[in-house]
N, C-alpha and C. Protein backbone atom coordinates (compact mmCIF):
# COMPACT_ATOMS: atom_id res chain seq x y z
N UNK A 1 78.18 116.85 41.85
CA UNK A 1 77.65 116.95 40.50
C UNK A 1 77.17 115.58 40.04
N UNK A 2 75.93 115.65 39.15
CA UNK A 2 75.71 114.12 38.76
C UNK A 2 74.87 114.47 37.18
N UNK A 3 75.30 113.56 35.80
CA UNK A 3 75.51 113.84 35.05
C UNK A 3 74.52 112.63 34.79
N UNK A 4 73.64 112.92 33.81
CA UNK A 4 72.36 111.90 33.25
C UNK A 4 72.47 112.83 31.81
N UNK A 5 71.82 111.48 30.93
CA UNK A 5 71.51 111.50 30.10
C UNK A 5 70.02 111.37 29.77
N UNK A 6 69.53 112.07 28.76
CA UNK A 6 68.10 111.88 28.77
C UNK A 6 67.17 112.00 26.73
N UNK A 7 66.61 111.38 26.48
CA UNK A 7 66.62 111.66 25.07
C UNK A 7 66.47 112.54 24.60
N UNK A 8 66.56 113.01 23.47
CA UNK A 8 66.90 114.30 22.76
C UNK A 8 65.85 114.65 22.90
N UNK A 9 64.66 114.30 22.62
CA UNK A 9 63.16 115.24 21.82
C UNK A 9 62.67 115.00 23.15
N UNK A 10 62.85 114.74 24.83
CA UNK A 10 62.39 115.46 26.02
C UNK A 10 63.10 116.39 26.46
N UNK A 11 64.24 116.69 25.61
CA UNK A 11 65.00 117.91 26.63
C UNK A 11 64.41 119.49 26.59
N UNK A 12 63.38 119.51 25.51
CA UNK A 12 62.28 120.66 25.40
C UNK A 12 61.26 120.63 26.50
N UNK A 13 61.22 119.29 26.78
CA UNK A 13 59.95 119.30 28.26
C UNK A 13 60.88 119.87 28.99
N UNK A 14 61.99 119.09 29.81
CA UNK A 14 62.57 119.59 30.88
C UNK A 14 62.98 120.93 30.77
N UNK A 15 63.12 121.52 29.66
CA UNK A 15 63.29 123.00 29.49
C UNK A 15 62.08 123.74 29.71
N UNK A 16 60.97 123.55 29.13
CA UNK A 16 59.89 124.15 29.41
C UNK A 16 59.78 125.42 28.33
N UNK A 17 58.66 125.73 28.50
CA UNK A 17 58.60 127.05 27.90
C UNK A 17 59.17 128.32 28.33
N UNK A 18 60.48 128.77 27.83
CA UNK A 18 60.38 130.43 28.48
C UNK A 18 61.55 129.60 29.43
N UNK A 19 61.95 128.10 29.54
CA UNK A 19 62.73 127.75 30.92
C UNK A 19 62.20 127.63 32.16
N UNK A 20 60.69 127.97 32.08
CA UNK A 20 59.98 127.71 33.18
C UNK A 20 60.47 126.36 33.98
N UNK A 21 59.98 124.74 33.27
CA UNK A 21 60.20 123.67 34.16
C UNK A 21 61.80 123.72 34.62
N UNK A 22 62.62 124.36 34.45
CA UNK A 22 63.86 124.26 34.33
C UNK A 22 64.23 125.20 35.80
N UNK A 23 63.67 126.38 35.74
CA UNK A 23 63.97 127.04 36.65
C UNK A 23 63.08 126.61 37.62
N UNK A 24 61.77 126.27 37.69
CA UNK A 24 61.09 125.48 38.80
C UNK A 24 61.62 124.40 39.86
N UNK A 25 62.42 123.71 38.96
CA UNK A 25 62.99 122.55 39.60
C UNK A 25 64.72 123.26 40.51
N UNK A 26 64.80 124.10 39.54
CA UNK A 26 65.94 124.74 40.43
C UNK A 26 65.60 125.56 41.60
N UNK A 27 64.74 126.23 41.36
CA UNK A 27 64.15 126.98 42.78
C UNK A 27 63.64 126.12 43.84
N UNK A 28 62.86 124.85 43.44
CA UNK A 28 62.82 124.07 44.57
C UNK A 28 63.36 123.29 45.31
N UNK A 29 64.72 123.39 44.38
CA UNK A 29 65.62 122.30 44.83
C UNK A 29 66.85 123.33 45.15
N UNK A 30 66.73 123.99 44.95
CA UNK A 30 68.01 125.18 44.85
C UNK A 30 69.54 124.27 44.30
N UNK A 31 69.07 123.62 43.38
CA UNK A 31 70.22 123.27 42.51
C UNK A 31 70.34 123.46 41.09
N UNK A 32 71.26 123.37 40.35
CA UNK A 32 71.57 124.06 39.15
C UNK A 32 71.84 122.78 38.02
N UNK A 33 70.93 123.41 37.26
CA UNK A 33 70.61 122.67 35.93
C UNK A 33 71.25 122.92 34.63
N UNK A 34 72.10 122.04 34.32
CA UNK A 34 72.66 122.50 32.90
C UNK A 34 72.40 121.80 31.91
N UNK A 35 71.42 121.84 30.98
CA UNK A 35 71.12 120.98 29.55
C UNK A 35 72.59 121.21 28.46
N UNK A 36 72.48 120.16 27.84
CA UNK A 36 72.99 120.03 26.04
C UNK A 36 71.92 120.04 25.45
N UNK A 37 71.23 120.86 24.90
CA UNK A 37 69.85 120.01 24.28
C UNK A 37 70.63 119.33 23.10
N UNK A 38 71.84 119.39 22.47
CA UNK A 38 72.02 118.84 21.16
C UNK A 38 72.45 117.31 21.81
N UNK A 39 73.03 116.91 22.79
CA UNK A 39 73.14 115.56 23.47
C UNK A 39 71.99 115.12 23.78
N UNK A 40 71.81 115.90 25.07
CA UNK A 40 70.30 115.18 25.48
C UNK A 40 71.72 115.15 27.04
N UNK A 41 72.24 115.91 27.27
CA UNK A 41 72.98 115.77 28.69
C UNK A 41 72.78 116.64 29.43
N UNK A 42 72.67 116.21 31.11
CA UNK A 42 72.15 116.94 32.03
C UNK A 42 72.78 117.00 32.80
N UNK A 43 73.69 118.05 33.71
CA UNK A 43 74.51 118.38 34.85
C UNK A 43 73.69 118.80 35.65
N UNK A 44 73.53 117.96 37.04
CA UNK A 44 72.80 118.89 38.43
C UNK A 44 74.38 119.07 39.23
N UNK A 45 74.15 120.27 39.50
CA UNK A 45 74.90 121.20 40.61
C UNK A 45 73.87 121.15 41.74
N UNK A 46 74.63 120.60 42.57
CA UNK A 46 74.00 120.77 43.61
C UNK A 46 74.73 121.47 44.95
N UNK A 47 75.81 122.30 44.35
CA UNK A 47 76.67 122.75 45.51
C UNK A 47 75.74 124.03 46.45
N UNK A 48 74.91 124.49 46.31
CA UNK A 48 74.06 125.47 46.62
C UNK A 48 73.00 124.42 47.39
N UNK A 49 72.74 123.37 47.85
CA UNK A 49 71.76 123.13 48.21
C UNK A 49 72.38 122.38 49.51
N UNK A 50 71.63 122.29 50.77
CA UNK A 50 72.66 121.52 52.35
C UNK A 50 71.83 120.19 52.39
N UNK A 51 70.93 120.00 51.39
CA UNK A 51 70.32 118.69 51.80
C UNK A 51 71.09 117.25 50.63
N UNK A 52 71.44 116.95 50.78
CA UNK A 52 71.95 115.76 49.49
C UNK A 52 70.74 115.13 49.45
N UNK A 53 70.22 114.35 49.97
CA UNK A 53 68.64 113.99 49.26
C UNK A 53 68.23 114.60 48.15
N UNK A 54 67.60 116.31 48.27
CA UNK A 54 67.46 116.98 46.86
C UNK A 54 68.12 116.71 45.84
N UNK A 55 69.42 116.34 46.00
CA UNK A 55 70.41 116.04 44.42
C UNK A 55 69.72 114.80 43.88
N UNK A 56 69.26 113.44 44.64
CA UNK A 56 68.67 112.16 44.43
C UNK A 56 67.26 112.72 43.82
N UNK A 57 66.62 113.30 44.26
CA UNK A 57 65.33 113.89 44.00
C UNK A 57 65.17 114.41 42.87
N UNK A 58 66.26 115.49 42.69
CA UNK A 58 66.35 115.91 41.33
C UNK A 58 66.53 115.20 40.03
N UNK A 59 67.97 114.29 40.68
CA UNK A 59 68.06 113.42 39.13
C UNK A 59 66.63 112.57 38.87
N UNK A 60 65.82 112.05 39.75
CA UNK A 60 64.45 111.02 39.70
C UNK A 60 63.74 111.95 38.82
N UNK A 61 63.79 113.09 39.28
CA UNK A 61 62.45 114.12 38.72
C UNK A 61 63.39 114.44 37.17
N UNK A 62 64.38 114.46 36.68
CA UNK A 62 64.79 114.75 35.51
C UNK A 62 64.64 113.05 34.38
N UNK A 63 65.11 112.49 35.27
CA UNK A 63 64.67 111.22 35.18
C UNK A 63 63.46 111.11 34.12
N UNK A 64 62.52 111.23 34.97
CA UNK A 64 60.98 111.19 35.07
C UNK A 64 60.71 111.98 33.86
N UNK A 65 60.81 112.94 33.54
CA UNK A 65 61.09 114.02 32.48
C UNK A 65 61.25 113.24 30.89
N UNK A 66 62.45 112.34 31.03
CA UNK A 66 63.08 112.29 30.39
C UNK A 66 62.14 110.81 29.90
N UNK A 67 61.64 110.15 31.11
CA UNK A 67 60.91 108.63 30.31
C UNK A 67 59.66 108.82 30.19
N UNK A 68 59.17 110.35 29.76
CA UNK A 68 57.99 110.60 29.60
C UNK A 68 56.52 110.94 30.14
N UNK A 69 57.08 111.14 31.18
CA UNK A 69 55.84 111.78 32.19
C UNK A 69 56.04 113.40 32.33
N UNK A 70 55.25 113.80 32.57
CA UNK A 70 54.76 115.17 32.21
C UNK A 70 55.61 116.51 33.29
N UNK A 71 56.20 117.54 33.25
CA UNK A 71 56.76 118.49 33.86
C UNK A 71 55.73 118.15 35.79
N UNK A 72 54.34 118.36 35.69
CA UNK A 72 53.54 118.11 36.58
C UNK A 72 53.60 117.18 37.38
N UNK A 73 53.49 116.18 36.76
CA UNK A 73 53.90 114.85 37.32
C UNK A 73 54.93 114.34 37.96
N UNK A 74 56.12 114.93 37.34
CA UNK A 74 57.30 114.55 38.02
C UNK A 74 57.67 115.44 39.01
N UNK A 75 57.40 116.63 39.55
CA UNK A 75 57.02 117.61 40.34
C UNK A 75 56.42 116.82 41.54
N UNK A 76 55.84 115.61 41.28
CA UNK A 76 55.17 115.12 42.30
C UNK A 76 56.51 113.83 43.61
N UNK A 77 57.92 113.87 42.59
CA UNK A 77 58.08 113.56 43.07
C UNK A 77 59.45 114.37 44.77
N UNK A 78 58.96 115.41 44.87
CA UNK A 78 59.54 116.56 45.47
C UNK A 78 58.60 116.06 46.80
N UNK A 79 57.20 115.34 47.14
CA UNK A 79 56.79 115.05 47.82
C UNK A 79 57.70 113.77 48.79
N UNK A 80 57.75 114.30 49.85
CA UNK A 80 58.35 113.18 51.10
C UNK A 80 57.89 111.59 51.11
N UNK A 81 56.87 111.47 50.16
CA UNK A 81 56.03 109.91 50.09
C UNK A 81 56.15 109.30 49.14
N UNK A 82 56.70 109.61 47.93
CA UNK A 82 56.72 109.54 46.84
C UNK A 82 57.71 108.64 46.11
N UNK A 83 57.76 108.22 45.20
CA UNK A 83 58.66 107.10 44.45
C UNK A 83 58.89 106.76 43.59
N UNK A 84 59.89 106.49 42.63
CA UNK A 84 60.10 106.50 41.24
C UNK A 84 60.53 105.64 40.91
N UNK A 85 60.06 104.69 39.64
CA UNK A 85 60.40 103.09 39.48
C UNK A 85 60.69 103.35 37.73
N UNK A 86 61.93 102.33 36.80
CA UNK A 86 61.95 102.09 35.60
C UNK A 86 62.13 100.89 35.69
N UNK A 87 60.97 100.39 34.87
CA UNK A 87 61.28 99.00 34.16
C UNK A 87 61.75 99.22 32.84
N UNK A 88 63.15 97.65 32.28
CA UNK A 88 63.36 98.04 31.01
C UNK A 88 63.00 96.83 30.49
N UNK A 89 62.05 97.13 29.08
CA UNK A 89 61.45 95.90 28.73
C UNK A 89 62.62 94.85 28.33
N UNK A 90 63.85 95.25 28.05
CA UNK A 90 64.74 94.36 27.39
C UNK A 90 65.11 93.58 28.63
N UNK A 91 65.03 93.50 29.77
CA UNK A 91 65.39 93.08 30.78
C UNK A 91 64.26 91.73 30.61
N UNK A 92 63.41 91.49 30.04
CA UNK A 92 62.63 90.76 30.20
C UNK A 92 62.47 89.92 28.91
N UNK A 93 62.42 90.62 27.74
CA UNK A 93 62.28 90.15 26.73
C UNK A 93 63.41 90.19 25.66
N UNK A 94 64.06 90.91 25.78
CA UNK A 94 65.53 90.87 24.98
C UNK A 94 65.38 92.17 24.33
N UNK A 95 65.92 92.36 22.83
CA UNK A 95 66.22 93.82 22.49
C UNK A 95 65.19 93.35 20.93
N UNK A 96 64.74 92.54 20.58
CA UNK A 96 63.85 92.30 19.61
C UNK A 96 62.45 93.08 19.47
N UNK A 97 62.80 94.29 18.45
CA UNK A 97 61.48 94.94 18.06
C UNK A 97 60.37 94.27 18.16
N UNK A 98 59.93 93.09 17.77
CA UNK A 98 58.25 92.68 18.31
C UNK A 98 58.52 91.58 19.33
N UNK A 99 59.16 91.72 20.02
CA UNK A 99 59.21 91.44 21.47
C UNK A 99 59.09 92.43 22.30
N UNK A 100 59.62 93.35 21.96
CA UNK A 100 59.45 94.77 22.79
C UNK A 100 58.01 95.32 22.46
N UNK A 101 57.39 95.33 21.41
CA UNK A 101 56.00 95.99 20.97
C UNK A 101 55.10 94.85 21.97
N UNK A 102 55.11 93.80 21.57
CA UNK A 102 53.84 92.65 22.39
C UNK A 102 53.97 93.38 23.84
N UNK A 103 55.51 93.13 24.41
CA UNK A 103 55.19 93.42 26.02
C UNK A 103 54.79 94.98 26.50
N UNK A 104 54.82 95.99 25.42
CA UNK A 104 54.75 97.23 25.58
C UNK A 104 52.70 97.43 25.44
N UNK A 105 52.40 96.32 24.50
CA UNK A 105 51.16 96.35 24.07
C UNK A 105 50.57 95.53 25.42
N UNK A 106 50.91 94.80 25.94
CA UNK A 106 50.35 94.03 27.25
C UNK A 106 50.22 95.15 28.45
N UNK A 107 50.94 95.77 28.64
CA UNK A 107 51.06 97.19 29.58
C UNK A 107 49.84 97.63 29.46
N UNK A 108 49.93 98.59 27.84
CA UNK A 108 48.95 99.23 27.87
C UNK A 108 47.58 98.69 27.80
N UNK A 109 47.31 97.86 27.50
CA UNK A 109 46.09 96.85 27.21
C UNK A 109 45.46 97.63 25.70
N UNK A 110 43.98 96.67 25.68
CA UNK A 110 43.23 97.24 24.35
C UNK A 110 42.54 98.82 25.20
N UNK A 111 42.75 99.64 24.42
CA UNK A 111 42.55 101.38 24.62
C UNK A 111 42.95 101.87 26.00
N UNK A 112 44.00 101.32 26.10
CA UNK A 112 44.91 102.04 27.40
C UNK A 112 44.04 101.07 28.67
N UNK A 113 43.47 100.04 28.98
CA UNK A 113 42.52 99.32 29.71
C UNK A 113 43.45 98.90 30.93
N UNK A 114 44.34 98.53 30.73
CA UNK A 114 45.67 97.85 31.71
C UNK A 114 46.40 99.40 32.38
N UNK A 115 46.82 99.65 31.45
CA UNK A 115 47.08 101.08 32.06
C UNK A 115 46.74 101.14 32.78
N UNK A 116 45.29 102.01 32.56
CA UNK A 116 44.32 102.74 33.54
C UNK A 116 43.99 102.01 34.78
N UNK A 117 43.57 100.95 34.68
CA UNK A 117 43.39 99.98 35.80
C UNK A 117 44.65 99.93 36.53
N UNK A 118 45.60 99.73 36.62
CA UNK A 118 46.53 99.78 37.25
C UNK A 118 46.87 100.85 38.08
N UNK A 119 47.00 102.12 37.55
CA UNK A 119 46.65 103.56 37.68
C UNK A 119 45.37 103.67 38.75
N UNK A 120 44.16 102.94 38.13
CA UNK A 120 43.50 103.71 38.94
C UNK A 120 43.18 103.15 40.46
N UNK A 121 44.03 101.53 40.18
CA UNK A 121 44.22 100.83 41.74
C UNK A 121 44.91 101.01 42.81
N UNK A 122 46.40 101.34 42.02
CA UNK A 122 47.41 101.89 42.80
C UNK A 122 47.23 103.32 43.15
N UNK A 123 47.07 104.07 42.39
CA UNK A 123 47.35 105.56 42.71
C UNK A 123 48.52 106.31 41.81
N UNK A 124 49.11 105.15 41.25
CA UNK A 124 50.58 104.96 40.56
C UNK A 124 49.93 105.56 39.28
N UNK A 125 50.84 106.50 38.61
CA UNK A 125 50.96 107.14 37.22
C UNK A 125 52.32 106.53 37.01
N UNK A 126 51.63 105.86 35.50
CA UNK A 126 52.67 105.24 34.34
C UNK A 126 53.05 105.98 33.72
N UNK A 127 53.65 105.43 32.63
CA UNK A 127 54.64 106.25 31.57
C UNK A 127 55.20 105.24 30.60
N UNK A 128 54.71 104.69 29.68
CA UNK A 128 55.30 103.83 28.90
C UNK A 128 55.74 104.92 27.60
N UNK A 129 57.52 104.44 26.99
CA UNK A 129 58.21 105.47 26.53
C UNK A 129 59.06 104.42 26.30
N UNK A 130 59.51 104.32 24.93
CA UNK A 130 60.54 103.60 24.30
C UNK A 130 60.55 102.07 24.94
N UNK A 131 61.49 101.39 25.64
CA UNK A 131 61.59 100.61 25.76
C UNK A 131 61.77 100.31 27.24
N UNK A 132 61.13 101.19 28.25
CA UNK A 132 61.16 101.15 29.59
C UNK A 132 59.16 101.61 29.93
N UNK A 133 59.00 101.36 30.97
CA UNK A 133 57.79 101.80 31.95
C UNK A 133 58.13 102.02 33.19
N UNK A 134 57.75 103.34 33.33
CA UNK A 134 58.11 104.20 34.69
C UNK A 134 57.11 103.97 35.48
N UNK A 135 57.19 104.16 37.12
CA UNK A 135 56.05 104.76 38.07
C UNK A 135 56.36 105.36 38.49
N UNK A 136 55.48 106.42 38.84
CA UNK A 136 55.71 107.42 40.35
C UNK A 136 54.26 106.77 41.23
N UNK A 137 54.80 106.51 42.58
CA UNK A 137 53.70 106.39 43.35
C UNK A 137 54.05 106.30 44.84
N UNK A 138 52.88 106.61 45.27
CA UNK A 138 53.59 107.43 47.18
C UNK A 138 54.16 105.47 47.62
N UNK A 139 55.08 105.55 48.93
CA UNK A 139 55.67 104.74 48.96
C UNK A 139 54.76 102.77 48.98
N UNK A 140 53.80 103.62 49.98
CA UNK A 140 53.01 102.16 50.03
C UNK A 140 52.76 101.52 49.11
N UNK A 141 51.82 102.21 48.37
CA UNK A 141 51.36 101.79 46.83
C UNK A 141 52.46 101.17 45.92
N UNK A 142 53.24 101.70 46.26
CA UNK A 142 54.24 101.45 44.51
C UNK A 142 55.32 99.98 45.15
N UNK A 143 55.01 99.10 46.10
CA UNK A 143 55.33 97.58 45.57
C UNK A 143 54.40 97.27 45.03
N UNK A 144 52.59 97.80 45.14
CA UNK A 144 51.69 96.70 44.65
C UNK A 144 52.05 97.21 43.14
N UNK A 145 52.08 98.31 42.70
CA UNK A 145 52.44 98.47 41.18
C UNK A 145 53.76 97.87 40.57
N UNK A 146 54.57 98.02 41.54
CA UNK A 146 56.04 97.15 40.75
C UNK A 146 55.70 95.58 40.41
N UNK A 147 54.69 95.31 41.43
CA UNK A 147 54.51 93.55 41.17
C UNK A 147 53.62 93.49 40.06
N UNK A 148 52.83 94.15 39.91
CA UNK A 148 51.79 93.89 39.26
C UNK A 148 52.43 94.16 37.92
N UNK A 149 53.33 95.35 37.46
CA UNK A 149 54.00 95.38 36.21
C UNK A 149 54.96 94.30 35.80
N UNK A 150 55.33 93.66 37.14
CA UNK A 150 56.35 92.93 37.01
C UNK A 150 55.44 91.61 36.61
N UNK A 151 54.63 91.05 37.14
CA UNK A 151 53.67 90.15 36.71
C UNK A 151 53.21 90.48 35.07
N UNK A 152 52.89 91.30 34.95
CA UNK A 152 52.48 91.37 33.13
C UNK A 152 53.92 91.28 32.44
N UNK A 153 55.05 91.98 32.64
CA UNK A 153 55.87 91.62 31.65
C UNK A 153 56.51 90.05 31.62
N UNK A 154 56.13 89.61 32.70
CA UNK A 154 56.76 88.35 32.96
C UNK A 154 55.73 86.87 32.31
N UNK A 155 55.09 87.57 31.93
CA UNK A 155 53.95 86.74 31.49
C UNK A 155 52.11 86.67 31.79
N UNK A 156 52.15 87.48 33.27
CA UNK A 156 50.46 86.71 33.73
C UNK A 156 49.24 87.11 32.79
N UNK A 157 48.37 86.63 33.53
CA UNK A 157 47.32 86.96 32.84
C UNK A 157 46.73 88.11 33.59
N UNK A 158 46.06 89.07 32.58
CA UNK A 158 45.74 90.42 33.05
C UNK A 158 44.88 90.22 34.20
N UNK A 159 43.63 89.15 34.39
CA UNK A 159 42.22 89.21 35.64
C UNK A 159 43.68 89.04 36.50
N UNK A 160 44.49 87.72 36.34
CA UNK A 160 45.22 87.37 37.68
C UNK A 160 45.78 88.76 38.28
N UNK A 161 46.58 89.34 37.51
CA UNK A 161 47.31 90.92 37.88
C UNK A 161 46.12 91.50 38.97
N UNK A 162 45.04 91.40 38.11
CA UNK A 162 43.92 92.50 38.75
C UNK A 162 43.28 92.50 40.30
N UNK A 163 43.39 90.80 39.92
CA UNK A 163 43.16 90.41 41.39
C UNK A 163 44.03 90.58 42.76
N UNK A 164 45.21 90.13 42.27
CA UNK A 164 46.39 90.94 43.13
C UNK A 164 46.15 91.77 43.29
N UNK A 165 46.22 93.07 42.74
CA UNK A 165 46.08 94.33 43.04
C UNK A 165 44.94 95.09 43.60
N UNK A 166 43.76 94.31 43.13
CA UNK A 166 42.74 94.40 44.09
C UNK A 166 42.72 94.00 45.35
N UNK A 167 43.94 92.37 46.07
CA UNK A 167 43.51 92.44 47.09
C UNK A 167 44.26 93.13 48.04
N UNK A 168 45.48 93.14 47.25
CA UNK A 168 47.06 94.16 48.01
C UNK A 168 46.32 95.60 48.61
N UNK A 169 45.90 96.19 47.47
CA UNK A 169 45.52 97.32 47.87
C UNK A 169 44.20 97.26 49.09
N UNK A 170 43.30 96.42 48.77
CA UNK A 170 42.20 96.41 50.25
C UNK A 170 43.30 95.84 51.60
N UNK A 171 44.14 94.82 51.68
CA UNK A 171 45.34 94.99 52.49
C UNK A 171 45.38 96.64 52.75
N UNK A 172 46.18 97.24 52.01
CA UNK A 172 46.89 98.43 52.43
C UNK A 172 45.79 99.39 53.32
N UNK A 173 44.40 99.19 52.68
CA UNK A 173 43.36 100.34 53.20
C UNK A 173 42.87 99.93 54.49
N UNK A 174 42.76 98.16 54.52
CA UNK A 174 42.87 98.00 56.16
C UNK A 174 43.35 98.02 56.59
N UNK A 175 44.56 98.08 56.65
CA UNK A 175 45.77 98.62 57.60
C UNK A 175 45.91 99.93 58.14
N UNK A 176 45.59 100.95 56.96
CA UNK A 176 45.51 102.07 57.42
C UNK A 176 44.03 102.95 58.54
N UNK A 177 42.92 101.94 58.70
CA UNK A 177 42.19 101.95 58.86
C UNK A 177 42.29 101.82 60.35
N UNK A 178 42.99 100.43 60.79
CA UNK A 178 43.61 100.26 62.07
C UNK A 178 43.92 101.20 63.24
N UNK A 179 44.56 102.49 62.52
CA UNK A 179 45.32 103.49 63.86
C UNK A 179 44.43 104.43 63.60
């Protein structure tokens, strides 16, 4: 059994409509889901399932749920390639409301610009949500996104980030190019 907590006003996502995302994740995982929605607490049973991996899988994907990425999305991480990262901004900047807004506003850039770029280099889907930023991204990809997030909260400058990630990733595509 493994017991997470998750905020109150996502425990309607992970429920879904009708219990749909709820029973989805149980059928694919053949483990058993028990919400509080009045906590925000989550029991996986996983005595029905012979793989223990799935129990790890599950909590990531409830996880995921829970720091704001979409029923769909976190579904993605049931894939064998796949990977799930939280950064917490206080880890970097302390617990100070406009310390936390600047580095949350550096993420996203002016009209989601950093975001997306990041996103659309890596392959990596974000999730910025309270005071953490999530990734999911297949395994290769998601050091160049951990650095590159890790580089903006730490200070860089956005071209520098970009450039990294521009050249990491042409790295990764010649490599794969190789066999």
């Amino acid at each position: 059994m493994k017991y997470l907590k998750i905020p109150k006003e996502r425990v309607g996502v992970l429920i879904g409509h009708n219990g749909e995302t709820k029973k989805m994740i149980e059928r694919i995982s053949k483990t058993t889901l028990e919400i509080d929605s009045a906590e925000g607490e989550v029991t996986i049973d996983e005595h029905e399932t012979s793989d223990p991996v799935l129990g790890l899988i599950v909590e990531n994907v409830v996880r995921a749920i829970g720091r704001g990425f979409s029923p769909e999305h976190a579904m993605r991480l049931f894939k064998d390639d796949m990977d799930f990262f939280i950064f917490n901004f206080h880890d970097y900047v302390g617990k100070k409301d406009s310390h936390t807004k600047r580095i949350k506003s550096r993420i996203i850039g002016t009209d989601g610009k950093t975001k997306h770029t990041i996103e659309n280099l890596t392959g990596a889907i974000l999730s910025i949500y309270g005071h953490t930023v999530a990734l999911i991204a297949d395994f290769e990809s998601m050091d160049v996104a951990k650095k590159a997030i890790d580089m903006i909260l730490s200070g860089s400058k956005h071209a520098s980030v970009y450039r990294y990630v521009e050249r990491e990733m042409r790295k990764l595509r010649l490599g794969k190019n190789k066999f």
